[in-house]
PDBML (XML) file of the C-alpha atoms, coordinates in Angstrom:
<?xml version="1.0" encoding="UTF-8" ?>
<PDBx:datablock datablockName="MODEL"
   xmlns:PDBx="http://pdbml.pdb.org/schema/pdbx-v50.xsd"
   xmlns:xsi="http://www.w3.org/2001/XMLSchema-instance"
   xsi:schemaLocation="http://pdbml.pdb.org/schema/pdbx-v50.xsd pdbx-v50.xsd">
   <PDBx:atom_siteCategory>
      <PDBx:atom_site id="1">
         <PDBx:B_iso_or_equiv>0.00</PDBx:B_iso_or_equiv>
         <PDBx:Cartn_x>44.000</PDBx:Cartn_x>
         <PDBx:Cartn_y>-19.624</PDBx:Cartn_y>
         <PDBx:Cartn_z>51.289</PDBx:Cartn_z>
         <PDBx:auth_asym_id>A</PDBx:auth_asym_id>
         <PDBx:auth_atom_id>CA</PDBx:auth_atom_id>
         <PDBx:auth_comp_id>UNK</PDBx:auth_comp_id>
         <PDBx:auth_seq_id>1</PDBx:auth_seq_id>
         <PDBx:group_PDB>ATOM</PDBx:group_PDB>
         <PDBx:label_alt_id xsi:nil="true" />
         <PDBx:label_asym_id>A</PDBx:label_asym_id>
         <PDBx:label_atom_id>CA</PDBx:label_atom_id>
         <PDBx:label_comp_id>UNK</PDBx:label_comp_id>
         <PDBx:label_entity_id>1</PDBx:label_entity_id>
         <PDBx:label_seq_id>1</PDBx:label_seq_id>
         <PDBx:occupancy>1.00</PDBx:occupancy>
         <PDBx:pdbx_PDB_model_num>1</PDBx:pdbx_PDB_model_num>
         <PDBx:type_symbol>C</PDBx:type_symbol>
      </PDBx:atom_site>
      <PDBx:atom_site id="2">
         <PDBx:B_iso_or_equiv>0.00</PDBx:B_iso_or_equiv>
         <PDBx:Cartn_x>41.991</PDBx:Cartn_x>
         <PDBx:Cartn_y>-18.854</PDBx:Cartn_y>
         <PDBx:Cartn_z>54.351</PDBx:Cartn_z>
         <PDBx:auth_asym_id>A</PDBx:auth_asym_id>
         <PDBx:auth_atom_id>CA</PDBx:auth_atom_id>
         <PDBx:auth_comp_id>UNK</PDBx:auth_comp_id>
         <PDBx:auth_seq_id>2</PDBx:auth_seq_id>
         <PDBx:group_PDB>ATOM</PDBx:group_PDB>
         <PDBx:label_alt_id xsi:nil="true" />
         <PDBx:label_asym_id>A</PDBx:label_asym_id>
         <PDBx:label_atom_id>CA</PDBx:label_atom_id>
         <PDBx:label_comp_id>UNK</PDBx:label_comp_id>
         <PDBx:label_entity_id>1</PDBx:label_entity_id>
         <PDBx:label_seq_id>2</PDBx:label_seq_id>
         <PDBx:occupancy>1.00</PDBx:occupancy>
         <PDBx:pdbx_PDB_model_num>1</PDBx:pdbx_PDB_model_num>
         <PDBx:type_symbol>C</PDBx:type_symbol>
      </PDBx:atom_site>
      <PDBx:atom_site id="3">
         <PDBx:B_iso_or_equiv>0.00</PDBx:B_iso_or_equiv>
         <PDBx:Cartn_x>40.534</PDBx:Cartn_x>
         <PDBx:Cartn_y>-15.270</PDBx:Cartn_y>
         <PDBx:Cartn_z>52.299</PDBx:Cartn_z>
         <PDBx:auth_asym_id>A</PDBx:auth_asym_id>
         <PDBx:auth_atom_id>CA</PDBx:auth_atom_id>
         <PDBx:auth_comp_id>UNK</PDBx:auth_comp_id>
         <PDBx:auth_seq_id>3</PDBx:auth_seq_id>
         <PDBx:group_PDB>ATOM</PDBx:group_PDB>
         <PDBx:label_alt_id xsi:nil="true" />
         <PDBx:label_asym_id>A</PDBx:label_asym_id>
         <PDBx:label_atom_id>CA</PDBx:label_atom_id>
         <PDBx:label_comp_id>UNK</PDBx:label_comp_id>
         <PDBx:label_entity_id>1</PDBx:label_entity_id>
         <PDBx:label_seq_id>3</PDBx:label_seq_id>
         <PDBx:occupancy>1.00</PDBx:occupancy>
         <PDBx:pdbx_PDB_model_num>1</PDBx:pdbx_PDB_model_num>
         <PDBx:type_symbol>C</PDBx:type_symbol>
      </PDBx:atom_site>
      <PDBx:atom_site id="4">
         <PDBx:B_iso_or_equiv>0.00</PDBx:B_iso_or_equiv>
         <PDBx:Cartn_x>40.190</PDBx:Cartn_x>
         <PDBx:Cartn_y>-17.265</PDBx:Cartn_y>
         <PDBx:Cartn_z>49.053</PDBx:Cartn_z>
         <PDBx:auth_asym_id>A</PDBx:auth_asym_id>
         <PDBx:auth_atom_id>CA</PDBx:auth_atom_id>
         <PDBx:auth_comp_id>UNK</PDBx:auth_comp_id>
         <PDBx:auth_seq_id>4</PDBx:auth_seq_id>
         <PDBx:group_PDB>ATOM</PDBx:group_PDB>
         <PDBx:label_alt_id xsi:nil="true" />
         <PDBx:label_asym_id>A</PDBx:label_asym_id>
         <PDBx:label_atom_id>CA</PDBx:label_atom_id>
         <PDBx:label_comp_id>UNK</PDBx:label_comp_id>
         <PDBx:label_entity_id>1</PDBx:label_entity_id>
         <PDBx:label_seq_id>4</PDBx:label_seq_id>
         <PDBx:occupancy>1.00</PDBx:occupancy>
         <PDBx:pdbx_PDB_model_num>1</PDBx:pdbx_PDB_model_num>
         <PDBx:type_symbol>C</PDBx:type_symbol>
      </PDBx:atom_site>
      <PDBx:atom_site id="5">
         <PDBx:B_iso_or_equiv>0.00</PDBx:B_iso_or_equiv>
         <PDBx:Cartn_x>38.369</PDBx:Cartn_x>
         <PDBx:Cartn_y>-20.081</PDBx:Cartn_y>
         <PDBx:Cartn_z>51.198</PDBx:Cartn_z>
         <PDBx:auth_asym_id>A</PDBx:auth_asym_id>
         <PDBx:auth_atom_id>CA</PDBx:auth_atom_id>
         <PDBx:auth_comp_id>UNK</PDBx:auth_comp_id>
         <PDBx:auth_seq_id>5</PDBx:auth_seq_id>
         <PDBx:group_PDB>ATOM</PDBx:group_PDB>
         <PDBx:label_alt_id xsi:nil="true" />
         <PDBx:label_asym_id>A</PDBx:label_asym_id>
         <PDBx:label_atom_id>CA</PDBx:label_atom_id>
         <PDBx:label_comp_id>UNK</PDBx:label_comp_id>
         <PDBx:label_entity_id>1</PDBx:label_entity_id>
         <PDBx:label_seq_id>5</PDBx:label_seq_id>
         <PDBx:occupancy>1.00</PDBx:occupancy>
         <PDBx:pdbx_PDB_model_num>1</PDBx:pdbx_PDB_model_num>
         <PDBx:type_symbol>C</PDBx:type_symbol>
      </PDBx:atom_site>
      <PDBx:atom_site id="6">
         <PDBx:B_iso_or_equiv>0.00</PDBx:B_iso_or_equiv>
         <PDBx:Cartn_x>36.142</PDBx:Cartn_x>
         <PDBx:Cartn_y>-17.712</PDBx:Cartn_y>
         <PDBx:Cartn_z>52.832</PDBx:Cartn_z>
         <PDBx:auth_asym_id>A</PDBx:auth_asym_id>
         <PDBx:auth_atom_id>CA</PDBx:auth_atom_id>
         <PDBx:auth_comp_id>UNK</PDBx:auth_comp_id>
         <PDBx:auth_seq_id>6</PDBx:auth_seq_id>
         <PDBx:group_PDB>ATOM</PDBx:group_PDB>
         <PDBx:label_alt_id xsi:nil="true" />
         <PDBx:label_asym_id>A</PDBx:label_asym_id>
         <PDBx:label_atom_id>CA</PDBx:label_atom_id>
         <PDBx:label_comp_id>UNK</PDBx:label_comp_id>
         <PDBx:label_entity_id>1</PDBx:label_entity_id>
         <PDBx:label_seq_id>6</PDBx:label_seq_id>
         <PDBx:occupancy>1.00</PDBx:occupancy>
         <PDBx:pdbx_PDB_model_num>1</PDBx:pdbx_PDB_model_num>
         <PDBx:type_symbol>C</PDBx:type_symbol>
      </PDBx:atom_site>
      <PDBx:atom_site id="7">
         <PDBx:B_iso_or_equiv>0.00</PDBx:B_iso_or_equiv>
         <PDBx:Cartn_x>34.859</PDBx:Cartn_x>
         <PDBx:Cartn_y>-16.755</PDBx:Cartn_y>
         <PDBx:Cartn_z>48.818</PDBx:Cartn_z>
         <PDBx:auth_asym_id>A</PDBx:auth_asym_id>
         <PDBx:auth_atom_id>CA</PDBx:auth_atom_id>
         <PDBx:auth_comp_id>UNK</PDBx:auth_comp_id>
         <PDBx:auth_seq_id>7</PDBx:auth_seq_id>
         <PDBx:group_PDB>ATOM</PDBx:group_PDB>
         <PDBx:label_alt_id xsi:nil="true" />
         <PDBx:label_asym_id>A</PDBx:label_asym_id>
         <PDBx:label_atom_id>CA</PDBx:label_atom_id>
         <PDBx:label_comp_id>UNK</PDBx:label_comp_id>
         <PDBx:label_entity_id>1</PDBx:label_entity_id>
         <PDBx:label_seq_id>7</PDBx:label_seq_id>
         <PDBx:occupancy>1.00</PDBx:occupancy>
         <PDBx:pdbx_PDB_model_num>1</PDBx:pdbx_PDB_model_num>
         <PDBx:type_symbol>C</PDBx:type_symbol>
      </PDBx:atom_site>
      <PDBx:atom_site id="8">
         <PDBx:B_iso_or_equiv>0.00</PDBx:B_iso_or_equiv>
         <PDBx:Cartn_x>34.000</PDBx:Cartn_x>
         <PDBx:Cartn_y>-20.190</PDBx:Cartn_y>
         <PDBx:Cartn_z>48.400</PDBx:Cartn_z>
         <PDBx:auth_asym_id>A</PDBx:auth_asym_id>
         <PDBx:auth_atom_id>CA</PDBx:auth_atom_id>
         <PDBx:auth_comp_id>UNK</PDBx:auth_comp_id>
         <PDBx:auth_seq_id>8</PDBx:auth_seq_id>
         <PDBx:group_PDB>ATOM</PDBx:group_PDB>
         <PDBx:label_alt_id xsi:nil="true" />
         <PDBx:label_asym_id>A</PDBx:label_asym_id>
         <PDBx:label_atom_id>CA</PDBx:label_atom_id>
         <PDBx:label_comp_id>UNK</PDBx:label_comp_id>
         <PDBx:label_entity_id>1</PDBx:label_entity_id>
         <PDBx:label_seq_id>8</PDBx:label_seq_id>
         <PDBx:occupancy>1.00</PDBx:occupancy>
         <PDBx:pdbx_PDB_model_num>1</PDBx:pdbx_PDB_model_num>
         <PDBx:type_symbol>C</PDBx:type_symbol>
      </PDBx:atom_site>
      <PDBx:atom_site id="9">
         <PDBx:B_iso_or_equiv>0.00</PDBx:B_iso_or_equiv>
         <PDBx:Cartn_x>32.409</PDBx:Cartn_x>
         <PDBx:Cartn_y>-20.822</PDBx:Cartn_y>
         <PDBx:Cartn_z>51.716</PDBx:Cartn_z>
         <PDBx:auth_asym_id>A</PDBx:auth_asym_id>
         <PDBx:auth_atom_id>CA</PDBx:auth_atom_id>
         <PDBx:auth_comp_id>UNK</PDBx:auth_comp_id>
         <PDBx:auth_seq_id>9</PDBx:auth_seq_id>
         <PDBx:group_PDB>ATOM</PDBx:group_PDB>
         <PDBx:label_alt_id xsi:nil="true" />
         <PDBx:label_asym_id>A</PDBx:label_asym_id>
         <PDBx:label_atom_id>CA</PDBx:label_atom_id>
         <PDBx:label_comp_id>UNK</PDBx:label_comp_id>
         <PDBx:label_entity_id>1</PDBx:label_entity_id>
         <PDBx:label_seq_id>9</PDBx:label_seq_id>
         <PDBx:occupancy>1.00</PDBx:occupancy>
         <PDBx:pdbx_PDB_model_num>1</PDBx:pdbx_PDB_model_num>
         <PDBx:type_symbol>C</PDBx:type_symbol>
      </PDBx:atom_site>
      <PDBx:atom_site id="10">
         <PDBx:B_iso_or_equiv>0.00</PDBx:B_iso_or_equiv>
         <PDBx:Cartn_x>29.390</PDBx:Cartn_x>
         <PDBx:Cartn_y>-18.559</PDBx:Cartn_y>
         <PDBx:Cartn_z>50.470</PDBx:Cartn_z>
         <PDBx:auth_asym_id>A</PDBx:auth_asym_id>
         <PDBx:auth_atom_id>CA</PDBx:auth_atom_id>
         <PDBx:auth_comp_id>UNK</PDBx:auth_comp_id>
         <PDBx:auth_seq_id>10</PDBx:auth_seq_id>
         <PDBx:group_PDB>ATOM</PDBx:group_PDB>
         <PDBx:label_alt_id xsi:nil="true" />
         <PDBx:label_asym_id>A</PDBx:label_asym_id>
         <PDBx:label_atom_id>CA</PDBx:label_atom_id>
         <PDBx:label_comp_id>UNK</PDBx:label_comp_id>
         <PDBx:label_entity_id>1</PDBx:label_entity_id>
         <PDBx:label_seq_id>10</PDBx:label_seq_id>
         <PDBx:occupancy>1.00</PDBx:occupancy>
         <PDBx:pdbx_PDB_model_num>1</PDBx:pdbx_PDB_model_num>
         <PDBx:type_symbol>C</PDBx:type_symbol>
      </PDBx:atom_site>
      <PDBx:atom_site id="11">
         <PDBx:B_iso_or_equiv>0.00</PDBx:B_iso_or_equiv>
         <PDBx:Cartn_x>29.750</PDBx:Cartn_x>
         <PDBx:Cartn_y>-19.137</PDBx:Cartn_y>
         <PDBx:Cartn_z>46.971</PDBx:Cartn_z>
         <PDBx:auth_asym_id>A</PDBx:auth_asym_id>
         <PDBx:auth_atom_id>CA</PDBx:auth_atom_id>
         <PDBx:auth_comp_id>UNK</PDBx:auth_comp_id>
         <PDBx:auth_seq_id>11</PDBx:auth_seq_id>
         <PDBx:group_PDB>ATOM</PDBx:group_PDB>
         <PDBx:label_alt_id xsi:nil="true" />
         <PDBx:label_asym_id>A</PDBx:label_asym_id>
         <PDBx:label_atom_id>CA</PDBx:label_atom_id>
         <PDBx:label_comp_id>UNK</PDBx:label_comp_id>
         <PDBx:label_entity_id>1</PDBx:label_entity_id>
         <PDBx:label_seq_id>11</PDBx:label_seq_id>
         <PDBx:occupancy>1.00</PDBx:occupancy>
         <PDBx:pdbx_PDB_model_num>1</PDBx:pdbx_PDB_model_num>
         <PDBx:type_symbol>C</PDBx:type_symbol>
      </PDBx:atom_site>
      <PDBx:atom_site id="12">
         <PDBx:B_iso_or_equiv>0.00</PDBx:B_iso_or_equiv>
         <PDBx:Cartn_x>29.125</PDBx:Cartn_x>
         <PDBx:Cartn_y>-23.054</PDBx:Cartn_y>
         <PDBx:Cartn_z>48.172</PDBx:Cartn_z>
         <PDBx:auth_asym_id>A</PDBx:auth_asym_id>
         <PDBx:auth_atom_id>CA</PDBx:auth_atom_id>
         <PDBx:auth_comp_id>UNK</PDBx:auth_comp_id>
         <PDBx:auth_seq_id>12</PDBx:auth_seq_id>
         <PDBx:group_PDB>ATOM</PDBx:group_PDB>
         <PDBx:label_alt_id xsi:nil="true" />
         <PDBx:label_asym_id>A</PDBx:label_asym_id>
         <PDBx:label_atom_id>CA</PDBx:label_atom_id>
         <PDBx:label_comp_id>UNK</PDBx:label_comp_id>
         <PDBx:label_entity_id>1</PDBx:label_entity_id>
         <PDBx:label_seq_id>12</PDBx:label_seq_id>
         <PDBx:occupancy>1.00</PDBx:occupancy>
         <PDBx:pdbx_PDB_model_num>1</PDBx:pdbx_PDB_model_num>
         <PDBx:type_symbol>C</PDBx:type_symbol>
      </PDBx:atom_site>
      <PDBx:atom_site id="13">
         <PDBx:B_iso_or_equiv>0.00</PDBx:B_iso_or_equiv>
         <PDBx:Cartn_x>26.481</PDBx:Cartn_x>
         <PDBx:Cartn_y>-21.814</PDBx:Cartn_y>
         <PDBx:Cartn_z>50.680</PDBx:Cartn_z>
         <PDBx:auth_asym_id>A</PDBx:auth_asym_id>
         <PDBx:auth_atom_id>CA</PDBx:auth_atom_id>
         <PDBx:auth_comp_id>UNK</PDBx:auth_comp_id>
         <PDBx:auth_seq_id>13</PDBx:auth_seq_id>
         <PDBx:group_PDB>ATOM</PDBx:group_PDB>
         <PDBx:label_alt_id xsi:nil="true" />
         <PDBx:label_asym_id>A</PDBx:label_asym_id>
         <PDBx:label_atom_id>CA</PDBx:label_atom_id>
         <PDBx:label_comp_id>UNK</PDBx:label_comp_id>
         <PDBx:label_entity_id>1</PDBx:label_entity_id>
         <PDBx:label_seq_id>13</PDBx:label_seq_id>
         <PDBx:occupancy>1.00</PDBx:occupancy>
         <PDBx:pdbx_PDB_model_num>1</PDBx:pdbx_PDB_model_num>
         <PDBx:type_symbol>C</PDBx:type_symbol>
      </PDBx:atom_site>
      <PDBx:atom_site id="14">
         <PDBx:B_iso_or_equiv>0.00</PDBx:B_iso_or_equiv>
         <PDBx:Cartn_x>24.616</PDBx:Cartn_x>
         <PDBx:Cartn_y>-19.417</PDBx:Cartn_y>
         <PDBx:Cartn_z>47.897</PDBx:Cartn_z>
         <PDBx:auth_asym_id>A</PDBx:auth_asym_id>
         <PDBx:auth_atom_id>CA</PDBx:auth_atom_id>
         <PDBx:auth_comp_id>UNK</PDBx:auth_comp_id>
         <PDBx:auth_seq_id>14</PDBx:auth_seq_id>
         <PDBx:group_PDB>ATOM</PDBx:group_PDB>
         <PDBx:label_alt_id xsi:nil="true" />
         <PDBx:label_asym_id>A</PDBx:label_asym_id>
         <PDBx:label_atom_id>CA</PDBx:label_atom_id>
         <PDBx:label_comp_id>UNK</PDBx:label_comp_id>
         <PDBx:label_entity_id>1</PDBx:label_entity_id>
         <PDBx:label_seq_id>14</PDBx:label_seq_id>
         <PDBx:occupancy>1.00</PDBx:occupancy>
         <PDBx:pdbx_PDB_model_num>1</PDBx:pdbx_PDB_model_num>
         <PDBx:type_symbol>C</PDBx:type_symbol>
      </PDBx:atom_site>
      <PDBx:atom_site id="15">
         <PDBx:B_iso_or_equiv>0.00</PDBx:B_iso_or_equiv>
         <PDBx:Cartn_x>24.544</PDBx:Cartn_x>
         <PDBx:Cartn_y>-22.479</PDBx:Cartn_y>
         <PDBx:Cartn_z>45.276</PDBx:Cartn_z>
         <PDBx:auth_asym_id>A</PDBx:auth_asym_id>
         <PDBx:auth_atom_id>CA</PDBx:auth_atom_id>
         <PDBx:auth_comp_id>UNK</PDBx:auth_comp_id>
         <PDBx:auth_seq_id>15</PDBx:auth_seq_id>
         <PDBx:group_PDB>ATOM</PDBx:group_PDB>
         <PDBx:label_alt_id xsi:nil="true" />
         <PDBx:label_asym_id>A</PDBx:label_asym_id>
         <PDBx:label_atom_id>CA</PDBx:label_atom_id>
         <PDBx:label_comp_id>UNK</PDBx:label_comp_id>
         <PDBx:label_entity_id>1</PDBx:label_entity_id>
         <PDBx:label_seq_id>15</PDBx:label_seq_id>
         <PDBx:occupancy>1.00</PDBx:occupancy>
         <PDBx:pdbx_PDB_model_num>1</PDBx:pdbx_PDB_model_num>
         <PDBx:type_symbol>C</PDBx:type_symbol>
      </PDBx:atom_site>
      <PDBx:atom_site id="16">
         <PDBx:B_iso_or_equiv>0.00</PDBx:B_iso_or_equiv>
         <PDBx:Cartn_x>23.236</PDBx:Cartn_x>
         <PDBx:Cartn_y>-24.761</PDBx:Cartn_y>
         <PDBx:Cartn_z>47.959</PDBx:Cartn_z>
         <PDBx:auth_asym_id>A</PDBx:auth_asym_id>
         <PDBx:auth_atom_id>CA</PDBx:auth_atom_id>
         <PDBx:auth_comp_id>UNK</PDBx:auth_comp_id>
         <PDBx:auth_seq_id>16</PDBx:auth_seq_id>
         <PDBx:group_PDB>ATOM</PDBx:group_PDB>
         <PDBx:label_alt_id xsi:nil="true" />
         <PDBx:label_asym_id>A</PDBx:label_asym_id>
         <PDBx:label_atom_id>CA</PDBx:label_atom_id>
         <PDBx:label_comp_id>UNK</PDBx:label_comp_id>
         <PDBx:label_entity_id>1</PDBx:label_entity_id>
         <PDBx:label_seq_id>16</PDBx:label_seq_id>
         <PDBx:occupancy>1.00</PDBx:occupancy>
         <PDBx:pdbx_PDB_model_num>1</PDBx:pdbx_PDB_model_num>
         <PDBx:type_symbol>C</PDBx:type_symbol>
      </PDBx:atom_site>
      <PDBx:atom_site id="17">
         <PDBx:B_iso_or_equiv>0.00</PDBx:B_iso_or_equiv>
         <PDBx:Cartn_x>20.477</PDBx:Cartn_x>
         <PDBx:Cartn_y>-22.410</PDBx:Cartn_y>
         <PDBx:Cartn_z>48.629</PDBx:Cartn_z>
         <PDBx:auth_asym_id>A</PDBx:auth_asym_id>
         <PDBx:auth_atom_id>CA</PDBx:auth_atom_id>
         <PDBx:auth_comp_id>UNK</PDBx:auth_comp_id>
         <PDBx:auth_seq_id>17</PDBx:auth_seq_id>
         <PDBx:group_PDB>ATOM</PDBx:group_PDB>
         <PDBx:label_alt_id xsi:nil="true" />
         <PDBx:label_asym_id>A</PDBx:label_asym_id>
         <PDBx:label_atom_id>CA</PDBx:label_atom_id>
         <PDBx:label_comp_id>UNK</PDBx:label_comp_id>
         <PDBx:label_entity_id>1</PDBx:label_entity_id>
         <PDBx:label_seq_id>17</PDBx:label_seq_id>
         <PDBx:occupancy>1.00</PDBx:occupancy>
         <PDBx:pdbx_PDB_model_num>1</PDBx:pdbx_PDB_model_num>
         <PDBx:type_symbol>C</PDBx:type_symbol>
      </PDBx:atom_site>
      <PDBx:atom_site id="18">
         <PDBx:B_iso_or_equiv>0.00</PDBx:B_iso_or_equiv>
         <PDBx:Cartn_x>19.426</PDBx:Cartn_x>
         <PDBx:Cartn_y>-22.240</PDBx:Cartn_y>
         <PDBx:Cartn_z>45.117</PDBx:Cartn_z>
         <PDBx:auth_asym_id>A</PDBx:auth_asym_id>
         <PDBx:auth_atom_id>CA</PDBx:auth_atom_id>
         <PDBx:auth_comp_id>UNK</PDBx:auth_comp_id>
         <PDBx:auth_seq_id>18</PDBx:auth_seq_id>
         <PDBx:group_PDB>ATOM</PDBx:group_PDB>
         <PDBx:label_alt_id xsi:nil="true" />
         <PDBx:label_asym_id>A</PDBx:label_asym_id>
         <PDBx:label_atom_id>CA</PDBx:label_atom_id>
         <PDBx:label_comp_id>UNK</PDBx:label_comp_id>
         <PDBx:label_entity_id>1</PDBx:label_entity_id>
         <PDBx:label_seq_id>18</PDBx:label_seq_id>
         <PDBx:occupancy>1.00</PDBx:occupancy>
         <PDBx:pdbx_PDB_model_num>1</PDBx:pdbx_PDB_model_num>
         <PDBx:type_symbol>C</PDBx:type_symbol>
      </PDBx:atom_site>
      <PDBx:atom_site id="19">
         <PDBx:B_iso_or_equiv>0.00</PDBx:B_iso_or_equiv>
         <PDBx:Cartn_x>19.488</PDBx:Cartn_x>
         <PDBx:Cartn_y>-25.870</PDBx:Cartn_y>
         <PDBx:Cartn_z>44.771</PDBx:Cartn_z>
         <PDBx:auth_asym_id>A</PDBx:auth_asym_id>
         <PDBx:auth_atom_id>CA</PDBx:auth_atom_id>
         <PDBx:auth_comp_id>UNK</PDBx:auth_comp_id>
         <PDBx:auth_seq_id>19</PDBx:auth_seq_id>
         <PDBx:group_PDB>ATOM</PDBx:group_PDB>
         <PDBx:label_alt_id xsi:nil="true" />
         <PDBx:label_asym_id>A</PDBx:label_asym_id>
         <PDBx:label_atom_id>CA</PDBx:label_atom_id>
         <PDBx:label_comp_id>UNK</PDBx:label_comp_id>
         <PDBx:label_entity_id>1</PDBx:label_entity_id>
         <PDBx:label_seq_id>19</PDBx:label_seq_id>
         <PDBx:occupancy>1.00</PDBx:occupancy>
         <PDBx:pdbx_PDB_model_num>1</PDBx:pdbx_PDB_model_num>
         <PDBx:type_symbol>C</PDBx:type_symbol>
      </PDBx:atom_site>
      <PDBx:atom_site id="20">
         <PDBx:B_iso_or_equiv>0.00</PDBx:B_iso_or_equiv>
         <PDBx:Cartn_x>17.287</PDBx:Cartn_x>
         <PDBx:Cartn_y>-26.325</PDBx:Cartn_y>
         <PDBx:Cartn_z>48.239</PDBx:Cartn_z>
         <PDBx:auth_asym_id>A</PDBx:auth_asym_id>
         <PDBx:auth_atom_id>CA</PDBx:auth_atom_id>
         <PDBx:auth_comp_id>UNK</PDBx:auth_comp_id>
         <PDBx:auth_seq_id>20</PDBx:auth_seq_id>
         <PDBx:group_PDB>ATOM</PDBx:group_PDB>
         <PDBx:label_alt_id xsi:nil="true" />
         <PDBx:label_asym_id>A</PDBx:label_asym_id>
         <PDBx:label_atom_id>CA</PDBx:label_atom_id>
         <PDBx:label_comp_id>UNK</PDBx:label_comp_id>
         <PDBx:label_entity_id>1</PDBx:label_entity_id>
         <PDBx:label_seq_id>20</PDBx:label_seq_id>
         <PDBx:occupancy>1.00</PDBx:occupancy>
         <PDBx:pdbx_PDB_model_num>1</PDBx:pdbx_PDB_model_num>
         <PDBx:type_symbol>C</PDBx:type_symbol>
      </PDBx:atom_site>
      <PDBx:atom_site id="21">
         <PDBx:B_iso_or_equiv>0.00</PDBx:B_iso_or_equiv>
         <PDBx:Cartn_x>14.925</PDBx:Cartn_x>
         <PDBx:Cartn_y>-23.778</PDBx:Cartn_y>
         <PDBx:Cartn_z>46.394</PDBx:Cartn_z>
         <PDBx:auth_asym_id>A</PDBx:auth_asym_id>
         <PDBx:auth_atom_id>CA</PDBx:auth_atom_id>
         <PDBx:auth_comp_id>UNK</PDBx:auth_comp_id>
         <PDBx:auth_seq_id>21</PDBx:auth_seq_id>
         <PDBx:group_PDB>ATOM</PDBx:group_PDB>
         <PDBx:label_alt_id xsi:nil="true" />
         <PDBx:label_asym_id>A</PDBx:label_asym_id>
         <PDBx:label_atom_id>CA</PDBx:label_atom_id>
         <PDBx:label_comp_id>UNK</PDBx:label_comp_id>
         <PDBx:label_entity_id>1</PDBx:label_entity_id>
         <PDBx:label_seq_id>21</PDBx:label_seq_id>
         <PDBx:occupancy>1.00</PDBx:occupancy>
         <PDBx:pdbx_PDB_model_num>1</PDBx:pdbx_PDB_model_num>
         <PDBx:type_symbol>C</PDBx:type_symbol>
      </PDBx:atom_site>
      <PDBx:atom_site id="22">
         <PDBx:B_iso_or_equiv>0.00</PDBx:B_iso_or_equiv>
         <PDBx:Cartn_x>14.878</PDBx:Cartn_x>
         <PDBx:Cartn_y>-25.854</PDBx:Cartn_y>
         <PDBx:Cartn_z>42.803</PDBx:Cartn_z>
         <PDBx:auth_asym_id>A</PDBx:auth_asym_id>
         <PDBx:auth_atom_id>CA</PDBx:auth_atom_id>
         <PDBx:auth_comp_id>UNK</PDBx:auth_comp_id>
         <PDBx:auth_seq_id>22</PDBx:auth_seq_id>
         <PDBx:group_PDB>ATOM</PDBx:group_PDB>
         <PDBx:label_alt_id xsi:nil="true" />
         <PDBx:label_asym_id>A</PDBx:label_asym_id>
         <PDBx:label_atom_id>CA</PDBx:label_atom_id>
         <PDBx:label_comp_id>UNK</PDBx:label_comp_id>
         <PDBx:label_entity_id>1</PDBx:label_entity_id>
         <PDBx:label_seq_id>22</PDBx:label_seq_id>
         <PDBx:occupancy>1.00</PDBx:occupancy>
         <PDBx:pdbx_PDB_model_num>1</PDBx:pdbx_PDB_model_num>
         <PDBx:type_symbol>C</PDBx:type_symbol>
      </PDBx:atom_site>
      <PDBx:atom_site id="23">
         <PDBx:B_iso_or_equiv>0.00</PDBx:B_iso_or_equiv>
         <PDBx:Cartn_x>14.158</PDBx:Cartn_x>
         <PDBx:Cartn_y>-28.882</PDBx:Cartn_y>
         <PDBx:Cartn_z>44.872</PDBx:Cartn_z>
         <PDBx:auth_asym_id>A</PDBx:auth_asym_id>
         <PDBx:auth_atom_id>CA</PDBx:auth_atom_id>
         <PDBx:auth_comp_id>UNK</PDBx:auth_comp_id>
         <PDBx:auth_seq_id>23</PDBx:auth_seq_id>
         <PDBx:group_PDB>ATOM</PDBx:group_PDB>
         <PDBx:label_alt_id xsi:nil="true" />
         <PDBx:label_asym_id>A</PDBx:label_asym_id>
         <PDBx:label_atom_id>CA</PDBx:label_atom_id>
         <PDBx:label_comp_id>UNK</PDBx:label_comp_id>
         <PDBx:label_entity_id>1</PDBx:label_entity_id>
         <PDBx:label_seq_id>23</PDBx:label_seq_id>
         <PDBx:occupancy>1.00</PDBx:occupancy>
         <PDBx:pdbx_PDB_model_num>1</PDBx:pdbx_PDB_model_num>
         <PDBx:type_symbol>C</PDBx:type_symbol>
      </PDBx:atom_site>
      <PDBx:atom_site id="24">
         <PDBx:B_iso_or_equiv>0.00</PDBx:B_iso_or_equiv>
         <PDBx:Cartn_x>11.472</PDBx:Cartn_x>
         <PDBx:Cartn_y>-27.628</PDBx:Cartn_y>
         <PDBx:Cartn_z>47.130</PDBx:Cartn_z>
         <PDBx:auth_asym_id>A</PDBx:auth_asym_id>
         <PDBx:auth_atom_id>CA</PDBx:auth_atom_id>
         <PDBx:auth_comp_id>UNK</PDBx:auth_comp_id>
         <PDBx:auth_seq_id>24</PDBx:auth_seq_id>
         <PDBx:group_PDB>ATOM</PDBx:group_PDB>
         <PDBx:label_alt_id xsi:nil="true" />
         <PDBx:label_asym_id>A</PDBx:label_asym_id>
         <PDBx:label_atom_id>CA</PDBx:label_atom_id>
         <PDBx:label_comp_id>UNK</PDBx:label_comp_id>
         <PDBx:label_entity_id>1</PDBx:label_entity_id>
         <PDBx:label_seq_id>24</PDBx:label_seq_id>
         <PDBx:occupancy>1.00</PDBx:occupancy>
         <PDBx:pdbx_PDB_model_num>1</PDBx:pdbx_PDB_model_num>
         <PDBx:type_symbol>C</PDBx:type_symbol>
      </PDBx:atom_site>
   </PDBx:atom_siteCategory>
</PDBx:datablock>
């Protein structure tokens, strides 16, 4: 759970980026 975790941890931080970006 910890590996699959880790896959969302920068899926989650790569989406927030975009978003950041869009909103800017």
């Amino acid at each position: 759970k910890l590996i699959k975790g880790k896959g969302l941890l920068k899926d989650y931080k790569d989406y927030s980026k975009t978003s950041l970006v869009s909103f800017l």
